[in-house]
Protein backbone atom coordinates (compact mmCIF):
# COMPACT_ATOMS: atom_id res chain seq x y z
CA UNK A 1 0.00 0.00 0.00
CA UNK A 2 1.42 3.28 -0.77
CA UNK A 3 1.68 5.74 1.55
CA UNK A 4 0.16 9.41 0.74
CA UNK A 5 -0.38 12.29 2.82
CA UNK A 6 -4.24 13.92 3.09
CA UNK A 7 -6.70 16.15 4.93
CA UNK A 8 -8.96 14.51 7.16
CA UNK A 9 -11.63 16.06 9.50
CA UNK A 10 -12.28 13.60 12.76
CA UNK A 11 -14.72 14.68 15.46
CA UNK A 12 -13.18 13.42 19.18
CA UNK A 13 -13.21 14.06 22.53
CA UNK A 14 -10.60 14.88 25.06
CA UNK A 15 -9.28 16.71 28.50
CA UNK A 16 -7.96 19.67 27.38
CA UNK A 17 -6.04 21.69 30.63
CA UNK A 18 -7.00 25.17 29.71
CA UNK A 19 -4.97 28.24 30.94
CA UNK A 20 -7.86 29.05 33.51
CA UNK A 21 -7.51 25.44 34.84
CA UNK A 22 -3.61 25.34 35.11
CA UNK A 23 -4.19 28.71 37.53
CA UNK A 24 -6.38 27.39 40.05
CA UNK A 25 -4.03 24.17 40.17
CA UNK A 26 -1.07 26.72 40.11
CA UNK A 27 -2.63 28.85 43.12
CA UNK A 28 -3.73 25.42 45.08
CA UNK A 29 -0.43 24.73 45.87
CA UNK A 30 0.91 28.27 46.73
CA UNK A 31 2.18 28.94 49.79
CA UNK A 32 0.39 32.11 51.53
CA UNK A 33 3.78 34.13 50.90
CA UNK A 34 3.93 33.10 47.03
CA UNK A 35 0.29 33.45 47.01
CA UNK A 36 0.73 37.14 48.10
CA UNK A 37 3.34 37.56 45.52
CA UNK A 38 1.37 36.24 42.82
CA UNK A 39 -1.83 38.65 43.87
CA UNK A 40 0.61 41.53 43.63
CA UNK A 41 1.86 40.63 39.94
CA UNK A 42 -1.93 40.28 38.97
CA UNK A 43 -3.17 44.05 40.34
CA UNK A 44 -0.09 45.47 38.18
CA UNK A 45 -1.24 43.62 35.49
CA UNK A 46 -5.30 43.66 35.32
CA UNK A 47 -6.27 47.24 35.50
CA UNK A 48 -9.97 46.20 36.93
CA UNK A 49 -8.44 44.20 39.47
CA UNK A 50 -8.67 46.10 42.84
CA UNK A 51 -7.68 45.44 46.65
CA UNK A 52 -10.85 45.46 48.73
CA UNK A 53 -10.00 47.82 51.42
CA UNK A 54 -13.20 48.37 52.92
CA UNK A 55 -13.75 47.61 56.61
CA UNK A 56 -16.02 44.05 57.17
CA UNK A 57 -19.15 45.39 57.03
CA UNK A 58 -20.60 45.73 53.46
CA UNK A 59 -21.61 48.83 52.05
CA UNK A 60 -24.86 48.63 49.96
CA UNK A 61 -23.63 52.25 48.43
CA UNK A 62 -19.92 51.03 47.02
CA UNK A 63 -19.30 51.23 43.48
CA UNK A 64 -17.06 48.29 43.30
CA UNK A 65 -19.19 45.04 42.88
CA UNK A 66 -17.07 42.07 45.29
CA UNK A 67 -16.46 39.33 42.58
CA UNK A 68 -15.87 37.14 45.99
CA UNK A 69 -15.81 38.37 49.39
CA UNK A 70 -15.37 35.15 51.06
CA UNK A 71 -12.56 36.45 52.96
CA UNK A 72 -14.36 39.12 55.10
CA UNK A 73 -14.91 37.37 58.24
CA UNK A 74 -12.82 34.28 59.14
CA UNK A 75 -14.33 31.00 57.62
CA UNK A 76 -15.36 28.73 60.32
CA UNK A 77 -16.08 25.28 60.72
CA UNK A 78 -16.79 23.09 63.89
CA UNK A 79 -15.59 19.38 63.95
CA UNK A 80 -16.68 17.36 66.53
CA UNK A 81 -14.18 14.61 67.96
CA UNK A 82 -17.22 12.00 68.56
CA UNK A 83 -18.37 12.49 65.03
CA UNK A 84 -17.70 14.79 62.15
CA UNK A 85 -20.51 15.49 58.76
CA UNK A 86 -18.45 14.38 56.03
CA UNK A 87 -20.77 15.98 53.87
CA UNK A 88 -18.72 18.20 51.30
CA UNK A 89 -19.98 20.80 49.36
CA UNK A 90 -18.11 21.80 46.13
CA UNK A 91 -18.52 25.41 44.71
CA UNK A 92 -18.95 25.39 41.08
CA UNK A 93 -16.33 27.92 39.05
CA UNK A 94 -19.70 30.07 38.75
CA UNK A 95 -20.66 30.61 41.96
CA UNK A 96 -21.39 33.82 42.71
CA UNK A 97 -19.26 33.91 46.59
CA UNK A 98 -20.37 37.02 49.13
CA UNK A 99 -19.68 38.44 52.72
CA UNK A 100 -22.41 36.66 53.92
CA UNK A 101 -21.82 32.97 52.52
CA UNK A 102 -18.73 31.61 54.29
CA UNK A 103 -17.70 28.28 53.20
CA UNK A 104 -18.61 26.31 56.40
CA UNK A 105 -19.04 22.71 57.48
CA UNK A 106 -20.59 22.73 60.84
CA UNK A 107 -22.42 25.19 62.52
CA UNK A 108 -21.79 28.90 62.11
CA UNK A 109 -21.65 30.22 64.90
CA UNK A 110 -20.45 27.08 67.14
CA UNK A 111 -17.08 28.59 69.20
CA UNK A 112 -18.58 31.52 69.05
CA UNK A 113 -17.79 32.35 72.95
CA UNK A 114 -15.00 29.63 73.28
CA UNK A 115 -12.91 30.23 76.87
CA UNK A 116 -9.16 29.97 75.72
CA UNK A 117 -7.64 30.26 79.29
CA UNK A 118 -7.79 26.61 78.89
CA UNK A 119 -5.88 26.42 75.68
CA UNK A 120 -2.35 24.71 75.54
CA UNK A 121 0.94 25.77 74.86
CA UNK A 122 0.84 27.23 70.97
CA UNK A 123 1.31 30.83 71.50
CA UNK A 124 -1.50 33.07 71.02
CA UNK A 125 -3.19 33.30 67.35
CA UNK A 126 -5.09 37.58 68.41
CA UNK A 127 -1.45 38.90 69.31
CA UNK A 128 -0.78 41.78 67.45
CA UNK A 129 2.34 40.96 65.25
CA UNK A 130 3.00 43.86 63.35
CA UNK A 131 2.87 46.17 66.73
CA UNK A 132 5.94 43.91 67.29
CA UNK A 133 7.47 44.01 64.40
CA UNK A 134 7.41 47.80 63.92
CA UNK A 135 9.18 48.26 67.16
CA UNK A 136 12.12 46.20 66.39
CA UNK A 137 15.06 48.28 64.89
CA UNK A 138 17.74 47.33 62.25
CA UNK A 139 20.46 44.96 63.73
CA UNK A 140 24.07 45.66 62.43
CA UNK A 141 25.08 42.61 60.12
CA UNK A 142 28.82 40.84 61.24
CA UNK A 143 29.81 42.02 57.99
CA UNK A 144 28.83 45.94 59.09
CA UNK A 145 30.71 45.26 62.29
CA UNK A 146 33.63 44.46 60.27
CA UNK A 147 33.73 47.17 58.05
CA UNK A 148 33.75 49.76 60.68
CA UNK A 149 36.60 48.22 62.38
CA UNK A 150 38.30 47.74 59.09
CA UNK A 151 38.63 51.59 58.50
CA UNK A 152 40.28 51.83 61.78
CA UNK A 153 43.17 49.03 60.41
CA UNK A 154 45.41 51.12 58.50
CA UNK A 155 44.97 48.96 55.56
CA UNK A 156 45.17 51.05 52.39
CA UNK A 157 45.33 49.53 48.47
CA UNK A 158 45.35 46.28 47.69
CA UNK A 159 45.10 44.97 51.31
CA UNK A 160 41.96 47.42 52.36
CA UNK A 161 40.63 45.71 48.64
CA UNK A 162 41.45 42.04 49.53
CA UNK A 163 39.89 42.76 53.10
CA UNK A 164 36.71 43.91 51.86
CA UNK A 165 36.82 40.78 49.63
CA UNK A 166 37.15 38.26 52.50
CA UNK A 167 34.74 39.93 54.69
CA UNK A 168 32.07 39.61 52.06
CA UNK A 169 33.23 35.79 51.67
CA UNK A 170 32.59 35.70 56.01
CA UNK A 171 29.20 33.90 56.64
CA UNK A 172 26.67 34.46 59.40
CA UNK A 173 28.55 32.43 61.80
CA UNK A 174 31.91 34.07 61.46
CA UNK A 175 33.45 31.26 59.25
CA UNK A 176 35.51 32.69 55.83
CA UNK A 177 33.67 30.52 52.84
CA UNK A 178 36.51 31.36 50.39
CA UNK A 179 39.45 29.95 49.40
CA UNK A 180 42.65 31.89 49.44
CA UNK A 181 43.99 30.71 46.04
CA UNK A 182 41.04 31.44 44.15
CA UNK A 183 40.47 34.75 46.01
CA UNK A 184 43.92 35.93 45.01
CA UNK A 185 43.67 34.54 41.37
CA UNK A 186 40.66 36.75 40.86
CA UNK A 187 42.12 39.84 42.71
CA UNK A 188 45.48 39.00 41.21
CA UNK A 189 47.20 39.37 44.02
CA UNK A 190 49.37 37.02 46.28
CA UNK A 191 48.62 34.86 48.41
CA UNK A 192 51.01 35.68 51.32
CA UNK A 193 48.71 39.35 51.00
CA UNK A 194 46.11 37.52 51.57
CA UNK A 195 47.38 35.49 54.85
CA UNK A 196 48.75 38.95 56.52
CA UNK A 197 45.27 40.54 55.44
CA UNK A 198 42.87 37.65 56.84
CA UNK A 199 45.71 37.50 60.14
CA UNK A 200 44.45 41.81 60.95
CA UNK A 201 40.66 40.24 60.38
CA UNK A 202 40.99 37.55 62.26
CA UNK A 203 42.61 40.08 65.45
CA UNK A 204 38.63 41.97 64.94
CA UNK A 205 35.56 41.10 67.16
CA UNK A 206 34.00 39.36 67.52
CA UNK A 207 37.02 36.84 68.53
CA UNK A 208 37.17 34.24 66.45
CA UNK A 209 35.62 35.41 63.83
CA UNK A 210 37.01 34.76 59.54
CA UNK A 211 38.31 31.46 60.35
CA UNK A 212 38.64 28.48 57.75
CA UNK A 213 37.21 26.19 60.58
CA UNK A 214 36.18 24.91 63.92
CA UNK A 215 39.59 24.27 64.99
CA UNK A 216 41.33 27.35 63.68
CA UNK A 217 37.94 29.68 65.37
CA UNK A 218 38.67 27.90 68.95
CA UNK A 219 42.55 28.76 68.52
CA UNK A 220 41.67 32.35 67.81
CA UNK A 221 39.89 32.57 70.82
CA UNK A 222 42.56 30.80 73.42
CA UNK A 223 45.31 32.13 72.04
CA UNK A 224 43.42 36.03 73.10
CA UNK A 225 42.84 34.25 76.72
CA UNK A 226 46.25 33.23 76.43
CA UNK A 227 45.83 29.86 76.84
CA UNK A 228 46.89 28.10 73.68
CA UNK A 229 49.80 25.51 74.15
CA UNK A 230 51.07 22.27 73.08
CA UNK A 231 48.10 20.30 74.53
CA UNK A 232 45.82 22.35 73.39
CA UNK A 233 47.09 22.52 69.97
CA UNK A 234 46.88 18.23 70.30
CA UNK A 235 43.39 18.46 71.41
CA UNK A 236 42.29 20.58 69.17
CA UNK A 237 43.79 18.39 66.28
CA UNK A 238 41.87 15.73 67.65
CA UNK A 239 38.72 17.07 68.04
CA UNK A 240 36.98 14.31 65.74
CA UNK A 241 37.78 12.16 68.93
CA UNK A 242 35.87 14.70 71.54
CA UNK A 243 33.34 14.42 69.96
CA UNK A 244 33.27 10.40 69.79
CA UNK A 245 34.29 10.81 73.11
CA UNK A 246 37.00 8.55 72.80
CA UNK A 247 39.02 10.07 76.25
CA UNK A 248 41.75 7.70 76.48
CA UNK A 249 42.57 8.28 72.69
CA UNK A 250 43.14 11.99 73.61
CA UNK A 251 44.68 11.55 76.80
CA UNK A 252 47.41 9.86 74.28
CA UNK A 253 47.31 12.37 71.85
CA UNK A 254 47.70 15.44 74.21
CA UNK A 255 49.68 13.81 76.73
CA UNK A 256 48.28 14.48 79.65
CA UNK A 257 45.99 12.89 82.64
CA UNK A 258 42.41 12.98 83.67
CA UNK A 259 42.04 15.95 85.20
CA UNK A 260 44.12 18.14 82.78
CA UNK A 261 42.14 16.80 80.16
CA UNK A 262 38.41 17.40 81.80
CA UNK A 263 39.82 20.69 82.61
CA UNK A 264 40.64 21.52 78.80
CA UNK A 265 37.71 19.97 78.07
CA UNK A 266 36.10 22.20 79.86
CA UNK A 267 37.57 25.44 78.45
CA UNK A 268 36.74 24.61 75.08
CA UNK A 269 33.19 24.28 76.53
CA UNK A 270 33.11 28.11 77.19
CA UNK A 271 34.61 28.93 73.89
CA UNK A 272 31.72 30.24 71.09
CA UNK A 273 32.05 27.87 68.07
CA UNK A 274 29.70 30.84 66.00
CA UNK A 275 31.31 34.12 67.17
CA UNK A 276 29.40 35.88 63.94
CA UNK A 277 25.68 34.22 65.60
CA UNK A 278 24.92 37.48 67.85
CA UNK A 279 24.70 39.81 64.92
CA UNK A 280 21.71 40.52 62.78
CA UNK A 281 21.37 38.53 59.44
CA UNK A 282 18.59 38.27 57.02
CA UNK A 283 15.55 38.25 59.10
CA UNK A 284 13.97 34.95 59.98
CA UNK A 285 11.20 34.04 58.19
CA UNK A 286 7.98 33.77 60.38
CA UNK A 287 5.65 30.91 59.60
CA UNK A 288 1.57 32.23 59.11
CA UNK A 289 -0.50 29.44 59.76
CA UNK A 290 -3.23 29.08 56.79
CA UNK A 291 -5.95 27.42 59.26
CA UNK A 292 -6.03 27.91 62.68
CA UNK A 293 -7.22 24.82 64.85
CA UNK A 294 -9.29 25.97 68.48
CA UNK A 295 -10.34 23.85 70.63
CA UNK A 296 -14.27 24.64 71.99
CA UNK A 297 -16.73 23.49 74.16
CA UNK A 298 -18.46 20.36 74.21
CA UNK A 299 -15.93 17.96 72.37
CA UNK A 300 -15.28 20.61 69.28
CA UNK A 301 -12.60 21.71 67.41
CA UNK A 302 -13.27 24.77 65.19
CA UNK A 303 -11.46 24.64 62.31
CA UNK A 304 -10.79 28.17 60.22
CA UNK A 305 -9.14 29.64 57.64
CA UNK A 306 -6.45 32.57 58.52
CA UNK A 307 -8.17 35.70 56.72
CA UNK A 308 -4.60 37.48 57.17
CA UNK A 309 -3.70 35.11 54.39
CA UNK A 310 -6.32 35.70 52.02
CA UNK A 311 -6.18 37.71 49.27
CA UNK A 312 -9.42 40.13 49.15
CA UNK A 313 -10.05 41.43 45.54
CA UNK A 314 -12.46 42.98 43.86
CA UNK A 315 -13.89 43.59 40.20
CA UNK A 316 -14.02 47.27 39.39
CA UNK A 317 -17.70 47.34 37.63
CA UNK A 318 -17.65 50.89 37.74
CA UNK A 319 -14.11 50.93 35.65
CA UNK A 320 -14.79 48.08 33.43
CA UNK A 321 -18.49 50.20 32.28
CA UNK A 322 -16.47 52.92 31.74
CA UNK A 323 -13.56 51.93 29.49
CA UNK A 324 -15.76 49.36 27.84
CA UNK A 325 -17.96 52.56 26.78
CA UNK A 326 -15.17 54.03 25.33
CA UNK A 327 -13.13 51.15 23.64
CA UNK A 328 -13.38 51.89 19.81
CA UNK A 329 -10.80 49.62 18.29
CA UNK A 330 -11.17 45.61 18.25
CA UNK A 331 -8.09 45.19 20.32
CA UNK A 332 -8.99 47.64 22.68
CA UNK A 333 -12.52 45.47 23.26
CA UNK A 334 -10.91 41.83 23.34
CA UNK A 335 -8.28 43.68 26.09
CA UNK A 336 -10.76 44.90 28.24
CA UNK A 337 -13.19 41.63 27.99
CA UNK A 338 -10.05 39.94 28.87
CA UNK A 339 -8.77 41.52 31.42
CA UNK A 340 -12.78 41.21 32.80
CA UNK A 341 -12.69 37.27 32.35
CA UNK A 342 -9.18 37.09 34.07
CA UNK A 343 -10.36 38.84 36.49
CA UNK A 344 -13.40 37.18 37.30
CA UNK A 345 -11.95 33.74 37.29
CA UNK A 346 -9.13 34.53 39.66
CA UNK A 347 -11.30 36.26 42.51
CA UNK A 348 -13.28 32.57 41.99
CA UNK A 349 -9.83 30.55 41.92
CA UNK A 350 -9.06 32.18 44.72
CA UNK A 351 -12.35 31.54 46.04
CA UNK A 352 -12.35 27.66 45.04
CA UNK A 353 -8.80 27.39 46.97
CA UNK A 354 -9.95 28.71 50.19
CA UNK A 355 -12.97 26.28 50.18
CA UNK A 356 -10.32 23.40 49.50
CA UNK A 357 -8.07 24.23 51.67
CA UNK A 358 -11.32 24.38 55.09
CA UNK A 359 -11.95 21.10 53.20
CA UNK A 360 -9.10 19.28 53.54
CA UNK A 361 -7.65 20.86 57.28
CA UNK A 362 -11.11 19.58 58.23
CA UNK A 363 -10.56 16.11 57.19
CA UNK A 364 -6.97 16.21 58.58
CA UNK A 365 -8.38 17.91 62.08
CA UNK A 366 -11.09 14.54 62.49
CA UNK A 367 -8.48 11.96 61.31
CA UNK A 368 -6.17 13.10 63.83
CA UNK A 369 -8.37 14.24 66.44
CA UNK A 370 -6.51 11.90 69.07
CA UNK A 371 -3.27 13.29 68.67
CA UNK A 372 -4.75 16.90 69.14
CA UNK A 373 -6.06 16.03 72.49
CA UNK A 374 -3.90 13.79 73.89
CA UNK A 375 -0.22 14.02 71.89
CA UNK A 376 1.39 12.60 69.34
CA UNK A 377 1.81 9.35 70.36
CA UNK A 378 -1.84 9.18 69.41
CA UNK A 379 -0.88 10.09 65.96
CA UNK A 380 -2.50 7.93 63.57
CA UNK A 381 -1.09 6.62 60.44
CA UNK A 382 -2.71 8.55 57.28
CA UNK A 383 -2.23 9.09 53.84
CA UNK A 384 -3.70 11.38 51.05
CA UNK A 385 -5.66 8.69 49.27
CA UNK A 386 -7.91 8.48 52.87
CA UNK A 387 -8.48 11.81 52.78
CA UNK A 388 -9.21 12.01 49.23
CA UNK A 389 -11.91 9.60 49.62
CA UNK A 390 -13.30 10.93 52.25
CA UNK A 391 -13.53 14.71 50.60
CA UNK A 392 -14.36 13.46 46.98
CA UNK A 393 -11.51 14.81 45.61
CA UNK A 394 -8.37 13.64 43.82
CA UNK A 395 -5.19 12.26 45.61
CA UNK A 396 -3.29 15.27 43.60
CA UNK A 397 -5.19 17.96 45.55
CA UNK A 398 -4.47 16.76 48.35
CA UNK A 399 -1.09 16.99 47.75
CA UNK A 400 -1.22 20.54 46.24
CA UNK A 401 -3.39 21.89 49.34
CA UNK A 402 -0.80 20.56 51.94
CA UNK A 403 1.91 21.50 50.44
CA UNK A 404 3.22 24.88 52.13
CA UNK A 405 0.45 24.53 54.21
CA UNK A 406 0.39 24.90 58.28
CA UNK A 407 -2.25 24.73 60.92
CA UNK A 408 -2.17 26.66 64.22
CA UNK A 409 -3.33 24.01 66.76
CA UNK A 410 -3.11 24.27 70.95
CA UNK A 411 -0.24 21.35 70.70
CA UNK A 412 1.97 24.08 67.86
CA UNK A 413 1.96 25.24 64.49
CA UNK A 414 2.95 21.93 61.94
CA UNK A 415 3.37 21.55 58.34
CA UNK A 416 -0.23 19.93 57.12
CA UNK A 417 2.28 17.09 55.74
CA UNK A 418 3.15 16.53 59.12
CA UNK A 419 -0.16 14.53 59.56
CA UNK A 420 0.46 12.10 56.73
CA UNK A 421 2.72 9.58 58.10
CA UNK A 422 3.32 5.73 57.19
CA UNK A 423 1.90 2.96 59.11
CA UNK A 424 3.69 0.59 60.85
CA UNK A 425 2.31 -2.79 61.56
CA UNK A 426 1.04 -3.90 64.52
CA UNK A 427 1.60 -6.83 66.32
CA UNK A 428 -1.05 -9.99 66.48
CA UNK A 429 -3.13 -8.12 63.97
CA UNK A 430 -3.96 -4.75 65.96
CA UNK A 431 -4.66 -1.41 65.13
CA UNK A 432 -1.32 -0.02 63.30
CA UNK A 433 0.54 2.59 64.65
CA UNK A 434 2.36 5.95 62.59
CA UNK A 435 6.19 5.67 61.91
CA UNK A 436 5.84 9.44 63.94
CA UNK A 437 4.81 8.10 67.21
CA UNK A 438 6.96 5.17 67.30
CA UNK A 439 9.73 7.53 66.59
CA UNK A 440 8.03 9.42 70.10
CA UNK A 441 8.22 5.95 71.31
CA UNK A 442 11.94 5.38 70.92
CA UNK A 443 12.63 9.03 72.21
CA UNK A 444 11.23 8.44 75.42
CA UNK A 445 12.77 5.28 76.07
CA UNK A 446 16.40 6.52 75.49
CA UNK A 447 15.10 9.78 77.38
CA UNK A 448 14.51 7.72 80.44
CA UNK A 449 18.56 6.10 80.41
CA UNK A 450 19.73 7.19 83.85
CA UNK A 451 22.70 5.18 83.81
CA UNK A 452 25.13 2.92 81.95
CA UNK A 453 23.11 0.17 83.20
CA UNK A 454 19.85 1.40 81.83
CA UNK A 455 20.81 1.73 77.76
CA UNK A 456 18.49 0.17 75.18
CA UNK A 457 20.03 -1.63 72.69
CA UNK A 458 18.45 -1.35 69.26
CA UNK A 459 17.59 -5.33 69.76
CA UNK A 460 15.90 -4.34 73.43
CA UNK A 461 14.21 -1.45 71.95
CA UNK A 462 12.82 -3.48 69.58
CA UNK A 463 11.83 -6.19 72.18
CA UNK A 464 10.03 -3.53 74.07
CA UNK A 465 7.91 -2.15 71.31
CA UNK A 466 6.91 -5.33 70.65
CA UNK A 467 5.57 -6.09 74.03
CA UNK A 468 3.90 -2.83 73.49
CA UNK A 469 2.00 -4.23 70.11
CA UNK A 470 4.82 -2.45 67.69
CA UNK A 471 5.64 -4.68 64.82
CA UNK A 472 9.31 -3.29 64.15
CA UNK A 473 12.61 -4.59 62.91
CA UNK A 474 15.75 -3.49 64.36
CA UNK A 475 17.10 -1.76 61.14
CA UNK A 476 13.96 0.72 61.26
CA UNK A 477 14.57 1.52 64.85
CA UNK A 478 18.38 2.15 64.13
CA UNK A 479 16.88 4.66 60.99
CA UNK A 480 14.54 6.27 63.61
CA UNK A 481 16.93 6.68 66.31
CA UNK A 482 19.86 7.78 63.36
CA UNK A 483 17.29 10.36 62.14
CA UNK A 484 17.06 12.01 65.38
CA UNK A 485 20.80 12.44 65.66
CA UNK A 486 20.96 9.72 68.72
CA UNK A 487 23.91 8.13 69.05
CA UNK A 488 24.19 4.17 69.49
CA UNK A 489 23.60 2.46 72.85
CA UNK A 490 27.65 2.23 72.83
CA UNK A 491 28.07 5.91 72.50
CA UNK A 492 25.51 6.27 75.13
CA UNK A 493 26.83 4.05 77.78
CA UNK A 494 30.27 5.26 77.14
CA UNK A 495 28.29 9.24 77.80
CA UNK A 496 26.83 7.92 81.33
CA UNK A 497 29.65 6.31 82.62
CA UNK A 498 31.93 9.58 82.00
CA UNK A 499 28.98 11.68 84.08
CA UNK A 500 28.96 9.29 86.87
């Protein structure tokens, strides 16, 4: 058969992901930060888009018609620990969303006088942050510090050059990230410049600071108490061996007894590993909880969203009647019908996430309602699949809405991925337990070694959690315990027997 090439009309159906679509998923999986970022990028762009700056109570008289205005008062939802609805309602992309339809699951006004005297540690969720925030004043950065002391040096030329050069290269704990030879390649310079230029840094405060490492950052700072020598030198070439805690080994290397060498010990203790640590870096990064979790009266836990976090926009009727009247050209029209129909779908994206988001939290909240009330080693196994089912949704939104996600709760403020952990069988065919609380599990035991005599083998551990109905082989418990940065049972017994 030959083979010729031809037109050919064919009528067929498909899923087609249009650019409306890949939004919403896009916006599901923000973070509130990103989220806020994204908002931002859309007023500059969309001319009718507009922040809703009104206070909560609606005025009849505005000119700006609220597209959605689900974010007016905080969302609220009341799960109860004995039983939750699991009736879900989904919002269809058309829904028209207003002050006074919040997307709720329970009652509306259940927690509505909740007494939170009795709420547990967390931190308050009313405090006024930004009252904070505005007092706080600009910290001076290590590198600042440096600076100032560097015009005091005497360095002029090539050296004052190089040493602004290796203070830039100084990290936030003091430690210089560079390496001479390349530094002095690119400056074209030598590198005995170098050396005599990082020795007048290194003589700055904070002491210690511009080292190449630990070792060379504790010397700095003995040899200004005047109390670097031979043994110290030894032990501080050895230090891979404090920190095994291998004593005898060092009493070799330094050359010296016992009580010289918990003495040295000892000074090193009092030495600052970070000299750069008590100067201002980039701010830290505060984590807003999307959903806050409150616990209420009669077995409840009220479940909202975190209006702080929520984007309120509006549709500018007014605006769009007006340039709409005056559009004359056919470009001019499809712009401003776009800009409408971007507009309109994003305030209901935005909308559609917020609902998804109460959604899932709420599922999360009754799946792990033990471990709210009584800790985590009540933590249940659960994955996104369960929740999916139990939402009608997919297992991919799921994922989307918990990632970047974090609920407020009386226990602390956790990652909504926290929740989903593995299950671990139990044993005679009980009820199985999450990889989280048997990690608890092996804390506590090793918390409770009071002496040489009382460390847990991995093997014991694992006989122990076993009695306890934990199905568990000793290579998991040595990946748990690893994980936590515990050392082995030798490490430990070799620990207790030095304190007694």
């Amino acid at each position: 058969m030959a083979l010729s090439a031809r037109l050919e009309i064919r009528q067929g159906q498909g899923l087609v992901i249009t650019p409306q679509l890949q939004q919403a998923i896009k916006l599901l999986q923000l973070s509130n930060l990103e989220l806020e970022a994204f908002v931002e990028t859309e007023l500059e762009r969309n001319p009718l888009l507009q922040r809703d700056e009104r206070d909560n109570e609606p005025d009849a008289e505005a000119p700006i018609e609220a597209a959605a205005d689900y974010a007016t008062d905080r969302v609220e939802d009341s799960v109860s620990r004995a039983e939750m609805d699991a009736t879900h309602d989904e919002a269809s992309p058309g829904e028209q969303v207003t002050g006074d339809s919040e997307p709720s699951m329970g009652a509306a006004d259940a927690g509505a006088s909740i007494d939170w005297s009795k709420a547990k540690s967390g931190g308050s969720f009313e405090g006024d942050a930004d009252g904070l925030e505005g007092a706080l004043t600009h910290d001076k950065t290590l590198a600042e510090h440096l600076q100032d002391q560097l015009s005091a040096a005497g360095l002029a030329g090539a050296e004052a050059a190089a040493a602004l050069v290796l203070i830039d290269a100084v990290d936030e704990g003091g430690y210089l990230r560079a390496d001479l030879a390349e530094v002095a390649e690119r400056l074209g310079c030598g590198v005995d410049l170098l050396e005599r230029v990082l020795t007048v840094i290194q003589g700055f405060e904070p002491v210690g600071v511009c080292a190449r490492d630990v070792a060379e950052c504790l010397a700095i700072q003995l040899k200004d108490r005047n109390r670097y020598d031979p043994a110290m030198a030894a032990l501080l070439e050895n230090l891979p061996l404090l920190a095994k805690r291998d004593m005898p080994a060092l009493k070799r290397a330094c050359g010296v007894d016992d009580e010289d060498l918990r003495e040295m010990v000892a000074e090193l203790r009092a030495l600052t590993p970070r000299p750069g640590a008590a100067f201002g870096g980039e701010p830290a990064q505060t984590v807003v909880p999307d959903v806050y979790v409150r616990e209420g009266l009669g077995g409840l836990w009220h479940v909202e969203l975190n209006s702080e976090t929520l984007p309120r926009l509006l549709v500018d009727q007014r605006y769009h009647a007006r340039v709409s009247a005056s559009a004359r050209t056919d470009q001019e029209k499809t712009f401003v019908t776009d800009c409408l129909a971007q507009a309109s779908w994003l305030v209901k994206s935005l909308d559609q996430r917020a609902k998804t988001i109460l959604k899932v939290s709420s599922e999360i909240v009754r799946q792990q309602d033990a471990f709210l009330a009584y800790g985590v080693e009540h933590l249940r196994p659960l994955n996104l699949k369960t929740v999916a089912d139990a939402i009608g949704m997919h297992e991919s939104t799921v994922s989307r809405v918990t990632s970047n996600k974090y609920l407020a709760t009386p226990r602390g403020v956790f990652e909504m991925k926290f929740f989903f952990t593995s299950a671990i069988q139990a044993t005679e065919g009980g009820e199985a337990h999450s990889a989280e609380s048997v990690r608890h599990k092996i804390k506590q035991l090793i918390d409770t070694e009071a002496s040489e005599r009382d460390v847990h083998s991995d093997d014991t551990i694992v006989d122990i959690l076993k009695e306890a109905g934990v199905d568990i082989a000793r290579r998991t418990v040595a990946k748990y315990r690893e994980a936590m940065r515990i050392p082995s049972s030798v490490e430990r017994r070799r620990r207790l027997k030095e304190i007694a």
